[in-house]
C-alpha atoms as a PDB file:
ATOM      1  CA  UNK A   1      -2.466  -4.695   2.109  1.00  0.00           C
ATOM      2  CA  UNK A   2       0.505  -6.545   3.874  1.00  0.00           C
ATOM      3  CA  UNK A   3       3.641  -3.441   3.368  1.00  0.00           C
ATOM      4  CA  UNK A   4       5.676  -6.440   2.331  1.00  0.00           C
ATOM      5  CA  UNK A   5       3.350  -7.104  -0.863  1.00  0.00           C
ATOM      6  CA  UNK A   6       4.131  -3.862  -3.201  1.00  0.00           C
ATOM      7  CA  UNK A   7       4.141  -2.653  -6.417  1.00  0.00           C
ATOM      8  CA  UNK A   8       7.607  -0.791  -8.276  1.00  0.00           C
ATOM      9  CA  UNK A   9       7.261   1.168 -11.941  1.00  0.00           C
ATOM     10  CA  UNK A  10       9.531   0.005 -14.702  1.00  0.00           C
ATOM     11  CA  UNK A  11       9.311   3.063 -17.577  1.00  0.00           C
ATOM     12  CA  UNK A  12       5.076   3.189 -16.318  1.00  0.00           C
ATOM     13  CA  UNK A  13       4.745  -0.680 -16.314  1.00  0.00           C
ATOM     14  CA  UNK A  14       3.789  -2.141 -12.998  1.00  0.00           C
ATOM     15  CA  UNK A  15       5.741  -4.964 -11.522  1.00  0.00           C
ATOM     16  CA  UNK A  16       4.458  -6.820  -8.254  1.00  0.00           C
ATOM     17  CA  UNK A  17       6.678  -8.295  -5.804  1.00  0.00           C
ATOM     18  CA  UNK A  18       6.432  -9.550  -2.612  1.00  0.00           C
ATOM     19  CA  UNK A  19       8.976  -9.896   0.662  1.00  0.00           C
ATOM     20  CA  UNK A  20       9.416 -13.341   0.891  1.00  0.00           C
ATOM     21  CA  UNK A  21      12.677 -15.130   2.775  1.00  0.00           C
ATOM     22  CA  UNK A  22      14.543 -12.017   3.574  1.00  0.00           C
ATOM     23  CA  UNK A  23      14.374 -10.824   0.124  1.00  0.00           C
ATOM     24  CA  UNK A  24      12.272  -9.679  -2.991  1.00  0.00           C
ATOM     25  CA  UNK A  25      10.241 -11.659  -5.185  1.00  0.00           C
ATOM     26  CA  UNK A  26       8.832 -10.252  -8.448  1.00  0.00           C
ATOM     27  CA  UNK A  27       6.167 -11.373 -10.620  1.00  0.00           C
ATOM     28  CA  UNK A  28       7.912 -13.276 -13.665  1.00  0.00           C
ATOM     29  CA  UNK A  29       4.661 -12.533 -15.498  1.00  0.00           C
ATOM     30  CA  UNK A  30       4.892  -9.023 -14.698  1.00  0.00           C
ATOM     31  CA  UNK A  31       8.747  -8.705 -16.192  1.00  0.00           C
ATOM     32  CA  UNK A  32       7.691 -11.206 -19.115  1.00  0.00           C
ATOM     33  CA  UNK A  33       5.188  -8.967 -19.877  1.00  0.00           C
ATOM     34  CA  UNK A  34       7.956  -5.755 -20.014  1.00  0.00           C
ATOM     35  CA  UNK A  35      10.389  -7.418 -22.255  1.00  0.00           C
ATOM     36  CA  UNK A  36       8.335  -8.702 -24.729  1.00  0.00           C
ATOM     37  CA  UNK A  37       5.932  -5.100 -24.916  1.00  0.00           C
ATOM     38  CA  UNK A  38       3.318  -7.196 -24.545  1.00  0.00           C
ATOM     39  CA  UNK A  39       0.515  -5.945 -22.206  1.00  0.00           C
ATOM     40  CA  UNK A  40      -1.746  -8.601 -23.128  1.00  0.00           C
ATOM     41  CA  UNK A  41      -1.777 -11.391 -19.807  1.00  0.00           C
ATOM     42  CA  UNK A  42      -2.511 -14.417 -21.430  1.00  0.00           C
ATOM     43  CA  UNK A  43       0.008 -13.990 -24.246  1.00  0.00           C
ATOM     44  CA  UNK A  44       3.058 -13.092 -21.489  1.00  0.00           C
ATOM     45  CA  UNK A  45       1.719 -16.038 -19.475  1.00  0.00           C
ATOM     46  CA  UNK A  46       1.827 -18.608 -22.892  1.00  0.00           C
ATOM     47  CA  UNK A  47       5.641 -16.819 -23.152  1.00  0.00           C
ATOM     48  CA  UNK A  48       6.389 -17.736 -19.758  1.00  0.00           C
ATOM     49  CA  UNK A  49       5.063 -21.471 -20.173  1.00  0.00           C
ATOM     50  CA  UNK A  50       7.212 -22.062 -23.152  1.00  0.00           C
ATOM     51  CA  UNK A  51      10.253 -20.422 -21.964  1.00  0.00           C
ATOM     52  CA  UNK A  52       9.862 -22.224 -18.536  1.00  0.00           C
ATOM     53  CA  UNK A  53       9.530 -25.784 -20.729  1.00  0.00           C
ATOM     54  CA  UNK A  54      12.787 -24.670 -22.559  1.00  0.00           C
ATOM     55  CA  UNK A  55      14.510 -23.877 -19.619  1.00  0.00           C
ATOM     56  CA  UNK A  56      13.495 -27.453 -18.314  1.00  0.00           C
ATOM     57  CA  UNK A  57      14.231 -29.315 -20.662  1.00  0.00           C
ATOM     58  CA  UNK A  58      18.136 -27.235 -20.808  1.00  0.00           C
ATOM     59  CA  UNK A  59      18.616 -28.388 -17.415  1.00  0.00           C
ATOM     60  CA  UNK A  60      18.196 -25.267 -15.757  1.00  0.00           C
ATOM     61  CA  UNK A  61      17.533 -24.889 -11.842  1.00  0.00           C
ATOM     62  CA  UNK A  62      15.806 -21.422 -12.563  1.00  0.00           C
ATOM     63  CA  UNK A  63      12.015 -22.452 -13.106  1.00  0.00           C
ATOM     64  CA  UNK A  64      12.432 -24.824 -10.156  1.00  0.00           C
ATOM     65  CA  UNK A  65      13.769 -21.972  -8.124  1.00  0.00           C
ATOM     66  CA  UNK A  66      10.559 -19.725  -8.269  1.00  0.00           C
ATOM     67  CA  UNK A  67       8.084 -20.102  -6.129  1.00  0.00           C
ATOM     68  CA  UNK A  68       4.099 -19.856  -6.145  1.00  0.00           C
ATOM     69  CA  UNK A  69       3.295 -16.723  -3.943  1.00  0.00           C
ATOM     70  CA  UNK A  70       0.271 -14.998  -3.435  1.00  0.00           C
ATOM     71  CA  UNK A  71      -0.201 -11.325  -5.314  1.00  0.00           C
ATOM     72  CA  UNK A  72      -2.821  -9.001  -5.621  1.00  0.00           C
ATOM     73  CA  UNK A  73      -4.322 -10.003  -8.783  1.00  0.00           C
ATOM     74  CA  UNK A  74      -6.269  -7.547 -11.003  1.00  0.00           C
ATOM     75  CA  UNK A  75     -10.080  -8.850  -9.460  1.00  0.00           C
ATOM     76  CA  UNK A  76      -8.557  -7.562  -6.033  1.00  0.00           C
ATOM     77  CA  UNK A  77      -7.949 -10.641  -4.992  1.00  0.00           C
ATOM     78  CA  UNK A  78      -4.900 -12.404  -4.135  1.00  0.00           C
ATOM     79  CA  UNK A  79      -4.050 -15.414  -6.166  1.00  0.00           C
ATOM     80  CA  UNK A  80      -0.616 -17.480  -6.442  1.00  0.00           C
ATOM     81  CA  UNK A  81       1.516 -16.746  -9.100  1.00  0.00           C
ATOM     82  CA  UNK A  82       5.183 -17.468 -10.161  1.00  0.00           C
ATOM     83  CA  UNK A  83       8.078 -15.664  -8.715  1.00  0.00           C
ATOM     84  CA  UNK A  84      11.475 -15.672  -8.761  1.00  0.00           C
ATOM     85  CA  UNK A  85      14.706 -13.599  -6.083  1.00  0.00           C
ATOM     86  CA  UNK A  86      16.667 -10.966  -7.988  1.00  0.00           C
ATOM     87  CA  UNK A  87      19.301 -13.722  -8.577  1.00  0.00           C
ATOM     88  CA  UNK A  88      16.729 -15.746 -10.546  1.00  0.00           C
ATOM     89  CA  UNK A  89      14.856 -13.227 -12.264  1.00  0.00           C
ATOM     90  CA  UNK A  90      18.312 -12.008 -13.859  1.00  0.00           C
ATOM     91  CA  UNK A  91      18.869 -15.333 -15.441  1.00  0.00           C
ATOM     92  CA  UNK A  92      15.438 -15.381 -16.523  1.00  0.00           C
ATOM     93  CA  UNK A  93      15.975 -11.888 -18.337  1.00  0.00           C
ATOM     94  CA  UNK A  94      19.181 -12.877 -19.808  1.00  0.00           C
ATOM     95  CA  UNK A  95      16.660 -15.693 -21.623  1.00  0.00           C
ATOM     96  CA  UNK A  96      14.520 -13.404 -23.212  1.00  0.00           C
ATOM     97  CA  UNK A  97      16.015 -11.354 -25.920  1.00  0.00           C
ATOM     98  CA  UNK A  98      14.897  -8.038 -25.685  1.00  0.00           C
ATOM     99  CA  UNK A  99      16.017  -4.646 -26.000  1.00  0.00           C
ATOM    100  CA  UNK A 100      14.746  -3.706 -22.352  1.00  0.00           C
ATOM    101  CA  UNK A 101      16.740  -6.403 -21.015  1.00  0.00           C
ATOM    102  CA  UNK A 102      20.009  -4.396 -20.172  1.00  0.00           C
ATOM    103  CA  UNK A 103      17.911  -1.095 -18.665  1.00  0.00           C
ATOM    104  CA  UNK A 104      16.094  -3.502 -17.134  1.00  0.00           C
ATOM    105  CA  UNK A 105      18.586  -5.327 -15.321  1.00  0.00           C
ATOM    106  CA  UNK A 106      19.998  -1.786 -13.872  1.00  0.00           C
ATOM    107  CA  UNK A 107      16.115  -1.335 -12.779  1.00  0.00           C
ATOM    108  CA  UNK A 108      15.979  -4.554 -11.019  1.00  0.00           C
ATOM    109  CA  UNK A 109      19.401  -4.315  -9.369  1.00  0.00           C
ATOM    110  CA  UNK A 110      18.494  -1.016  -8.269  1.00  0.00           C
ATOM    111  CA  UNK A 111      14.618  -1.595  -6.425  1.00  0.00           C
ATOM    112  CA  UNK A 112      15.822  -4.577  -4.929  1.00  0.00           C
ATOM    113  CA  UNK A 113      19.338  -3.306  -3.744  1.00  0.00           C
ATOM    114  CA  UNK A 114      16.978  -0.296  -2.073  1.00  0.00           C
ATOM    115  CA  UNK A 115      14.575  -2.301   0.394  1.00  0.00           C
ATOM    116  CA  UNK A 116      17.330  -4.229   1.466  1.00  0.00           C
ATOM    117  CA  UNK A 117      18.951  -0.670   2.564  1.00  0.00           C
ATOM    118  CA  UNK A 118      15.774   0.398   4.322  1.00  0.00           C
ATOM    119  CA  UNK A 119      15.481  -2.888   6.080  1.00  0.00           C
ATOM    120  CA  UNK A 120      18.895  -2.704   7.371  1.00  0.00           C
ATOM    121  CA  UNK A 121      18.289   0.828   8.106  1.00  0.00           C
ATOM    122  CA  UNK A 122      14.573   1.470   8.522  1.00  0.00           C
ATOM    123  CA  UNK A 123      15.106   5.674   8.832  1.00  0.00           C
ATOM    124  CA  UNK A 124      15.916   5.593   4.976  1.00  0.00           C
ATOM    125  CA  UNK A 125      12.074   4.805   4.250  1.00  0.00           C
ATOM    126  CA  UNK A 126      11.768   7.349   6.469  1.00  0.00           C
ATOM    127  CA  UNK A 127      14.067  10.041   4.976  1.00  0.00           C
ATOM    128  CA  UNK A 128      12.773   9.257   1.542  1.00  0.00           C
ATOM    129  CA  UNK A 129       9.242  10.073   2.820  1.00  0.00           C
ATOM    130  CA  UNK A 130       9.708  13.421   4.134  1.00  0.00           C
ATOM    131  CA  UNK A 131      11.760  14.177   1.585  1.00  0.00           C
ATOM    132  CA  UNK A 132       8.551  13.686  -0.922  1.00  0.00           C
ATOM    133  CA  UNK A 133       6.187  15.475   1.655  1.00  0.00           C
ATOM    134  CA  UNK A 134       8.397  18.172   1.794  1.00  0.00           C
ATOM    135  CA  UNK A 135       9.256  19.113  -1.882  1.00  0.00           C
ATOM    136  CA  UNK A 136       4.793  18.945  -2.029  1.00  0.00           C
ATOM    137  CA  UNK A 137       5.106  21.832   0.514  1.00  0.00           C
ATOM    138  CA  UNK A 138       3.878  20.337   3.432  1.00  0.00           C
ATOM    139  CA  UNK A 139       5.288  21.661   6.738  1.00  0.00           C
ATOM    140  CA  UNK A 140       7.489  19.925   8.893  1.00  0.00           C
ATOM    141  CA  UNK A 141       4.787  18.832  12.111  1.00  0.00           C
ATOM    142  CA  UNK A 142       2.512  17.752   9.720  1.00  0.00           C
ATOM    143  CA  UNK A 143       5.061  15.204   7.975  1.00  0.00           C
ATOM    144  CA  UNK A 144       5.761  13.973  11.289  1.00  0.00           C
ATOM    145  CA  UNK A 145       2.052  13.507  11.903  1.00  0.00           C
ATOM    146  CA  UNK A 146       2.060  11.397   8.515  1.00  0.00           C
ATOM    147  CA  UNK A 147       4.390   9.627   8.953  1.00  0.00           C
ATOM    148  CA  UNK A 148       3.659   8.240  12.476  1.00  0.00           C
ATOM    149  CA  UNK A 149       0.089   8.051  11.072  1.00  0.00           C
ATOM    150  CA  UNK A 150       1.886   5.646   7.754  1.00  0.00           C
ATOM    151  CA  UNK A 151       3.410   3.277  10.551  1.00  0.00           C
ATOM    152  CA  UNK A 152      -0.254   3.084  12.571  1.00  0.00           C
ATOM    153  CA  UNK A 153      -1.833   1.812   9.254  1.00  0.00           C
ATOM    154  CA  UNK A 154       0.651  -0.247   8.165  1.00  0.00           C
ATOM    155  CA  UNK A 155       0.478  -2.274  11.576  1.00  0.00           C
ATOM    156  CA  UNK A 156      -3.695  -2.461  11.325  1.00  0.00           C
ATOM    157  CA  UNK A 157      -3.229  -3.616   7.543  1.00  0.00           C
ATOM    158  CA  UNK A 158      -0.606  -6.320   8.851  1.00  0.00           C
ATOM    159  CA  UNK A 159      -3.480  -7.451  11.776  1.00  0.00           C
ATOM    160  CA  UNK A 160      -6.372  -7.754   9.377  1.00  0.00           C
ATOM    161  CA  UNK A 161      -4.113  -9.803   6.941  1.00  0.00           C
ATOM    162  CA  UNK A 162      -3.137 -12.309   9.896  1.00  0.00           C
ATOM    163  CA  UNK A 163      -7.014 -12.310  10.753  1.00  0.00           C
ATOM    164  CA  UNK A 164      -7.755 -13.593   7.160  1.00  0.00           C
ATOM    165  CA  UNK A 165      -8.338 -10.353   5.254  1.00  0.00           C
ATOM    166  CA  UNK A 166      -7.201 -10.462   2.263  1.00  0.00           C
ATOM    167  CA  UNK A 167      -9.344  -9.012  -0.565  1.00  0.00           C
ATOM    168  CA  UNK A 168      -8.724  -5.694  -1.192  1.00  0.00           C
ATOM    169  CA  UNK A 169     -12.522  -4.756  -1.277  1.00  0.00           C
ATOM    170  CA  UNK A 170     -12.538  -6.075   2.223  1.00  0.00           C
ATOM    171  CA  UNK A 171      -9.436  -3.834   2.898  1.00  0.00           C
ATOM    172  CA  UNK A 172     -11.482  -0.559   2.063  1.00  0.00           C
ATOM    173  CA  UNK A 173     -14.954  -1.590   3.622  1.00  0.00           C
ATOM    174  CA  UNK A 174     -13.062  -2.109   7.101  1.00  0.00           C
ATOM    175  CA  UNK A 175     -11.426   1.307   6.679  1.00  0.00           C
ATOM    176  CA  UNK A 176     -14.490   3.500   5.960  1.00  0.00           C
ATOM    177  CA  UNK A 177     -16.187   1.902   8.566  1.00  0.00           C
ATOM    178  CA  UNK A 178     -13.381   3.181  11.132  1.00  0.00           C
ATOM    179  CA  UNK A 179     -13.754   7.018   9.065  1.00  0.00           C
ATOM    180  CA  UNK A 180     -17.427   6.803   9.778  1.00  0.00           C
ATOM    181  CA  UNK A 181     -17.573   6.320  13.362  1.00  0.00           C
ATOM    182  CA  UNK A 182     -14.180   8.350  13.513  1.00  0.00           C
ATOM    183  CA  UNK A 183     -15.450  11.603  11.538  1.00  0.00           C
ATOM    184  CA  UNK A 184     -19.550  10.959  11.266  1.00  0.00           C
ATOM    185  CA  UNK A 185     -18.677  10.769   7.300  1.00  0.00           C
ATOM    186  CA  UNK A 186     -17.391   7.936   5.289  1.00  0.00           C
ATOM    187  CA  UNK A 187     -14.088   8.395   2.848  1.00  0.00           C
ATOM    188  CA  UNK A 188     -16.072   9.314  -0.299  1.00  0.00           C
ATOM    189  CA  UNK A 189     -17.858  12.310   1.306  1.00  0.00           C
ATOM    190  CA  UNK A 190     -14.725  13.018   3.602  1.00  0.00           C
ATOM    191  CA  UNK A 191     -13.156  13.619   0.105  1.00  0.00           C
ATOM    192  CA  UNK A 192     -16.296  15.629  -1.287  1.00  0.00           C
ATOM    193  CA  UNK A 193     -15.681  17.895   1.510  1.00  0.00           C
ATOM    194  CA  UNK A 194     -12.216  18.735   0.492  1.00  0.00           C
ATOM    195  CA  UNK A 195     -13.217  19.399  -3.103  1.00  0.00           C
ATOM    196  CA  UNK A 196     -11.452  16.851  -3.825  1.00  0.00           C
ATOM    197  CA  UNK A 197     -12.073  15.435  -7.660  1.00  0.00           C
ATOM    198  CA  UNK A 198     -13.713  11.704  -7.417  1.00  0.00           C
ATOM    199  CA  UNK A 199     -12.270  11.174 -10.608  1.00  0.00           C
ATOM    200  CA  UNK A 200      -8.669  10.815  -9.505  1.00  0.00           C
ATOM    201  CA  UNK A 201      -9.039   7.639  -7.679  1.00  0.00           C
ATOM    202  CA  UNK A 202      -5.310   7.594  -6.807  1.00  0.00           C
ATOM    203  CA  UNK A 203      -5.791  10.594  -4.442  1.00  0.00           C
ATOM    204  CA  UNK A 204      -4.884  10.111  -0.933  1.00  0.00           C
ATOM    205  CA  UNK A 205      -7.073  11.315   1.299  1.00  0.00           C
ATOM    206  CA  UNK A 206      -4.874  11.254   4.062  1.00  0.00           C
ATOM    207  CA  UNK A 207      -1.912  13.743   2.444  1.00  0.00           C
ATOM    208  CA  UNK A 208      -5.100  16.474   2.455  1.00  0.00           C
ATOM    209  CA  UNK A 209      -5.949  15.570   6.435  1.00  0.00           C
ATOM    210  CA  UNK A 210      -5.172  18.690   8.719  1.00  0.00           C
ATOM    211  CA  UNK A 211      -3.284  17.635  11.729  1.00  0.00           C
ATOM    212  CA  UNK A 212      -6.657  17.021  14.319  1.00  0.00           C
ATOM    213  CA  UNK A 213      -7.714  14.786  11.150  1.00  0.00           C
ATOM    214  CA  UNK A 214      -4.476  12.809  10.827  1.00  0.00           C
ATOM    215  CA  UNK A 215      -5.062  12.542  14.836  1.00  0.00           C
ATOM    216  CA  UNK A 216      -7.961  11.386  15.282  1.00  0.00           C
ATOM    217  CA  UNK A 217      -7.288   8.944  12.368  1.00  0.00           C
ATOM    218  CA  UNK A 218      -4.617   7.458  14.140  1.00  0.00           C
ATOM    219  CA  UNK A 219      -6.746   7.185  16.973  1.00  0.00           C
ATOM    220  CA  UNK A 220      -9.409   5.606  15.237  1.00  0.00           C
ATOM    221  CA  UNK A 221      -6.913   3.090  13.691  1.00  0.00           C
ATOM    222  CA  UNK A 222      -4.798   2.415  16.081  1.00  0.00           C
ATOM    223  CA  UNK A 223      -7.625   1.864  18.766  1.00  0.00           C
ATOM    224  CA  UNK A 224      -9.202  -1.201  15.954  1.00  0.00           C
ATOM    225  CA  UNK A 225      -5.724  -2.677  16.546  1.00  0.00           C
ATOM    226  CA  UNK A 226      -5.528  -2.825  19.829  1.00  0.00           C
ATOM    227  CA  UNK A 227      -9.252  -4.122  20.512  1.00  0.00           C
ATOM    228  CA  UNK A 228      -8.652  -6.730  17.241  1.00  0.00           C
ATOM    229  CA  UNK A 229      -6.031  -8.339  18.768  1.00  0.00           C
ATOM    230  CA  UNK A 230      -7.683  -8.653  22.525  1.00  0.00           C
ATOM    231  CA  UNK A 231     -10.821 -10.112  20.951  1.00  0.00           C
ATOM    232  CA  UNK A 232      -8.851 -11.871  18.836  1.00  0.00           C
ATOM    233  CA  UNK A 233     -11.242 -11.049  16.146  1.00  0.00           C
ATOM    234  CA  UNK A 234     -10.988 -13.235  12.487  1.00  0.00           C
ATOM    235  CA  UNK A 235     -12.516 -12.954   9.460  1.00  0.00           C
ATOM    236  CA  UNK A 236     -14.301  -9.821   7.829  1.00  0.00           C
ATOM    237  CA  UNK A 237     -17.809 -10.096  10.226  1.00  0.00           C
ATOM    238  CA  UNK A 238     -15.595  -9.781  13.465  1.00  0.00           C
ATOM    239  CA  UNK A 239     -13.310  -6.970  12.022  1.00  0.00           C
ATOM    240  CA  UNK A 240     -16.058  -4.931  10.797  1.00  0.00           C
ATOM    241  CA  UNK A 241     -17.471  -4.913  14.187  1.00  0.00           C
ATOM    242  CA  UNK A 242     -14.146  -4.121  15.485  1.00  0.00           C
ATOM    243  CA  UNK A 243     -13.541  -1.340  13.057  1.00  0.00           C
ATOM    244  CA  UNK A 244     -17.161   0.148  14.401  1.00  0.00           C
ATOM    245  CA  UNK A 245     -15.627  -0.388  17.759  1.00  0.00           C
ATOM    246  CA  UNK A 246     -12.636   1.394  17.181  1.00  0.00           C
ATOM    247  CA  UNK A 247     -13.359   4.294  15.399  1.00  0.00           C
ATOM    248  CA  UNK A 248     -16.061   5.243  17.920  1.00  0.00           C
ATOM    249  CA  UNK A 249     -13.596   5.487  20.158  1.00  0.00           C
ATOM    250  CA  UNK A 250     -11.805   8.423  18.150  1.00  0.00           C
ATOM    251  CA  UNK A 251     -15.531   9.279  17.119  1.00  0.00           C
ATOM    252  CA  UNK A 252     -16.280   9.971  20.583  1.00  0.00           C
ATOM    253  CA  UNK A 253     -13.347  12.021  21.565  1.00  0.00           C
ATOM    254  CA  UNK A 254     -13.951  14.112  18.338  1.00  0.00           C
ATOM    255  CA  UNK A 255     -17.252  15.106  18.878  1.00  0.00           C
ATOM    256  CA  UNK A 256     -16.207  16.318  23.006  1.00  0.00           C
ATOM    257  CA  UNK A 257     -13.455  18.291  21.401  1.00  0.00           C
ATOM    258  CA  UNK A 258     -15.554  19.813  18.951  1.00  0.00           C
ATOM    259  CA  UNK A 259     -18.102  20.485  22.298  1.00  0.00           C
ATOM    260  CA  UNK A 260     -15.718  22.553  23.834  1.00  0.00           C
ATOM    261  CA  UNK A 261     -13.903  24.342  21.035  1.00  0.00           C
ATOM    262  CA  UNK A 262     -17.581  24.647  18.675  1.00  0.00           C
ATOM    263  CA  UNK A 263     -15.278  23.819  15.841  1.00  0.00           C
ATOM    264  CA  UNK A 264     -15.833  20.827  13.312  1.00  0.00           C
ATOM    265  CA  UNK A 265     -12.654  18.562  12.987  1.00  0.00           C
ATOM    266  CA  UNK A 266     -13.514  17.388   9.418  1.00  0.00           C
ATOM    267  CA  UNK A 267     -12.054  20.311   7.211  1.00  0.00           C
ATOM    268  CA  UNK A 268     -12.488  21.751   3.632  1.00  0.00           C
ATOM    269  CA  UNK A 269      -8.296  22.324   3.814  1.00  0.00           C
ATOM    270  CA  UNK A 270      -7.039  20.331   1.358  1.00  0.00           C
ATOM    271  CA  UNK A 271      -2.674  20.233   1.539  1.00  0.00           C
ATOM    272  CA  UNK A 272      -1.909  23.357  -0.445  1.00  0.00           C
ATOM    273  CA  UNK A 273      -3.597  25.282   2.411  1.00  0.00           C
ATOM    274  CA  UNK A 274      -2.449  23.002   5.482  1.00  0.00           C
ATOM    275  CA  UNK A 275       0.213  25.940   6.427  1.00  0.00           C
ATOM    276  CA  UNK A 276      -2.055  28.448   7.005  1.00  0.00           C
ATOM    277  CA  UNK A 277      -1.959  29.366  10.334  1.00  0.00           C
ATOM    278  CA  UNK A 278      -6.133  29.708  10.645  1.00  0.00           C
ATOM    279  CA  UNK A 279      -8.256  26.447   8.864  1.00  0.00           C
ATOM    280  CA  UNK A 280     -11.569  27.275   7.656  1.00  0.00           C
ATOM    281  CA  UNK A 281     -14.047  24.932   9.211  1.00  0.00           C
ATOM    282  CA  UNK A 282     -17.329  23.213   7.768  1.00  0.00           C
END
């Protein structure tokens, strides 16, 4: 996805929000849904309509302030939906009487008042990574491998969006393609390797890579940049042939590296045993 669309945690309830005009927009549904405990969509969405009709027909600018923006929906597929700036959504809270409104508020203040920090200052994102990485135990080169490897995805995810990806299925067909022709095996059995457990689908495979894996996934990614924006490739067809295109190039410089060293790149190490000195090899 685009790294301005994200989602933040209120007390384990997601809230989308995109970065729209220099600032955050969150998902009224989303907050409608937190204040009135109500997980159920289409009863926060009825909510919404009737508070929005009140709100209209008090006069209030608020309702005409949001704006129709495009979030990841839960088919994977983006769809327009109403959102309101911090400045709007308080007003909005301060409508619905609810016992989560106050904590809320403090929440909201708080997420928004952060990106704005790390856009003004982009090495906060950054400290607040390696902080994570490093109280998981990971040693310091291989956080710096991550995170240059975090910036080298985020810049491929932003070209595919401007060349009309936008379903997230799309998203994770063009990425195993570049893992197959970067490591001979797609994600899934990349994973399988590791021992890692299929049924924890929020795993990362990347924050189990060993260093050659994180750099030959860089390579892989960064090369279907490059050669996506000199084709000028659009749409999923051209992409996917792009992704092919690109992670052969890493492909190919993995497989002459494991010529000369016998080795295998693709590892069973999985991050609690990234520090040892010696990797076992499959």
């Amino acid at each position: 996805m685009n790294k301005k669309n994200k989602i933040v945690v209120f007390q384990d309830m997601k809230i989308r929000r995109v970065w729209h005009k220099d600032e955050w927009y969150f998902s009224v549904i989303d907050v409608v849904e937190v204040l009135i405990e109500q997980s159920d969509f289409q009863k926060s969405r009825k909510y919404w309509n009737k508070l929005s009709q009140r709100l209209r027909d008090e006069g209030s600018e608020v309702v005409t302030n949001c704006h129709r923006l495009k979030l990841l929906a839960e088919d994977g597929k983006l769809r327009e939906t109403d959102c309101a700036n911090t400045k709007n959504m308080f007003r909005i809270i301060q409508s619905i009487p609810s016992p989560k409104a106050e904590p809320f508020k403090q929440w909201l203040a708080k997420v928004g008042y952060e990106r704005i920090q790390e856009i003004e200052n982009p090495e906060l994102a950054q400290d607040r990574a390696k902080e994570y990485y490093k109280l998981k135990g990971y040693p310091k080169e291989w956080i710096d491998k991550r995170l240059r490897g975090i910036a080298v995805r985020q810049e491929l995810t932003e070209e595919w969006s401007d060349r009309g990806i936008e379903e997230k299925r799309d998203f994770a067909i063009l990425t195993n393609e570049i893992s197959k022709a970067t490591f001979g095996v797609g994600i899934k059995e990349h994973k399988k390797a590791k021992g890692l457990n299929p049924k924890f689908k929020n795993q990362n495979l990347r924050d189990h890579m060993t260093d050659l894996e994180l750099i030959f996934n860089m390579l892989g990614e960064a090369s279907t940049t490059e050669i996506a924006k000199k084709k000028d490739a659009q749409g999923f067809v051209d992409n996917k042939l792009v992704a092919k295109e690109g992670g052969k190039i890493a492909g190919d410089a993995r497989k002459n590296l494991e010529l000369k060293t016998g080795d295998k790149v693709v590892s069973e190490e999985n991050h609690l045993t990234l520090n040892k000195k010696k990797l076992r090899r499959i």
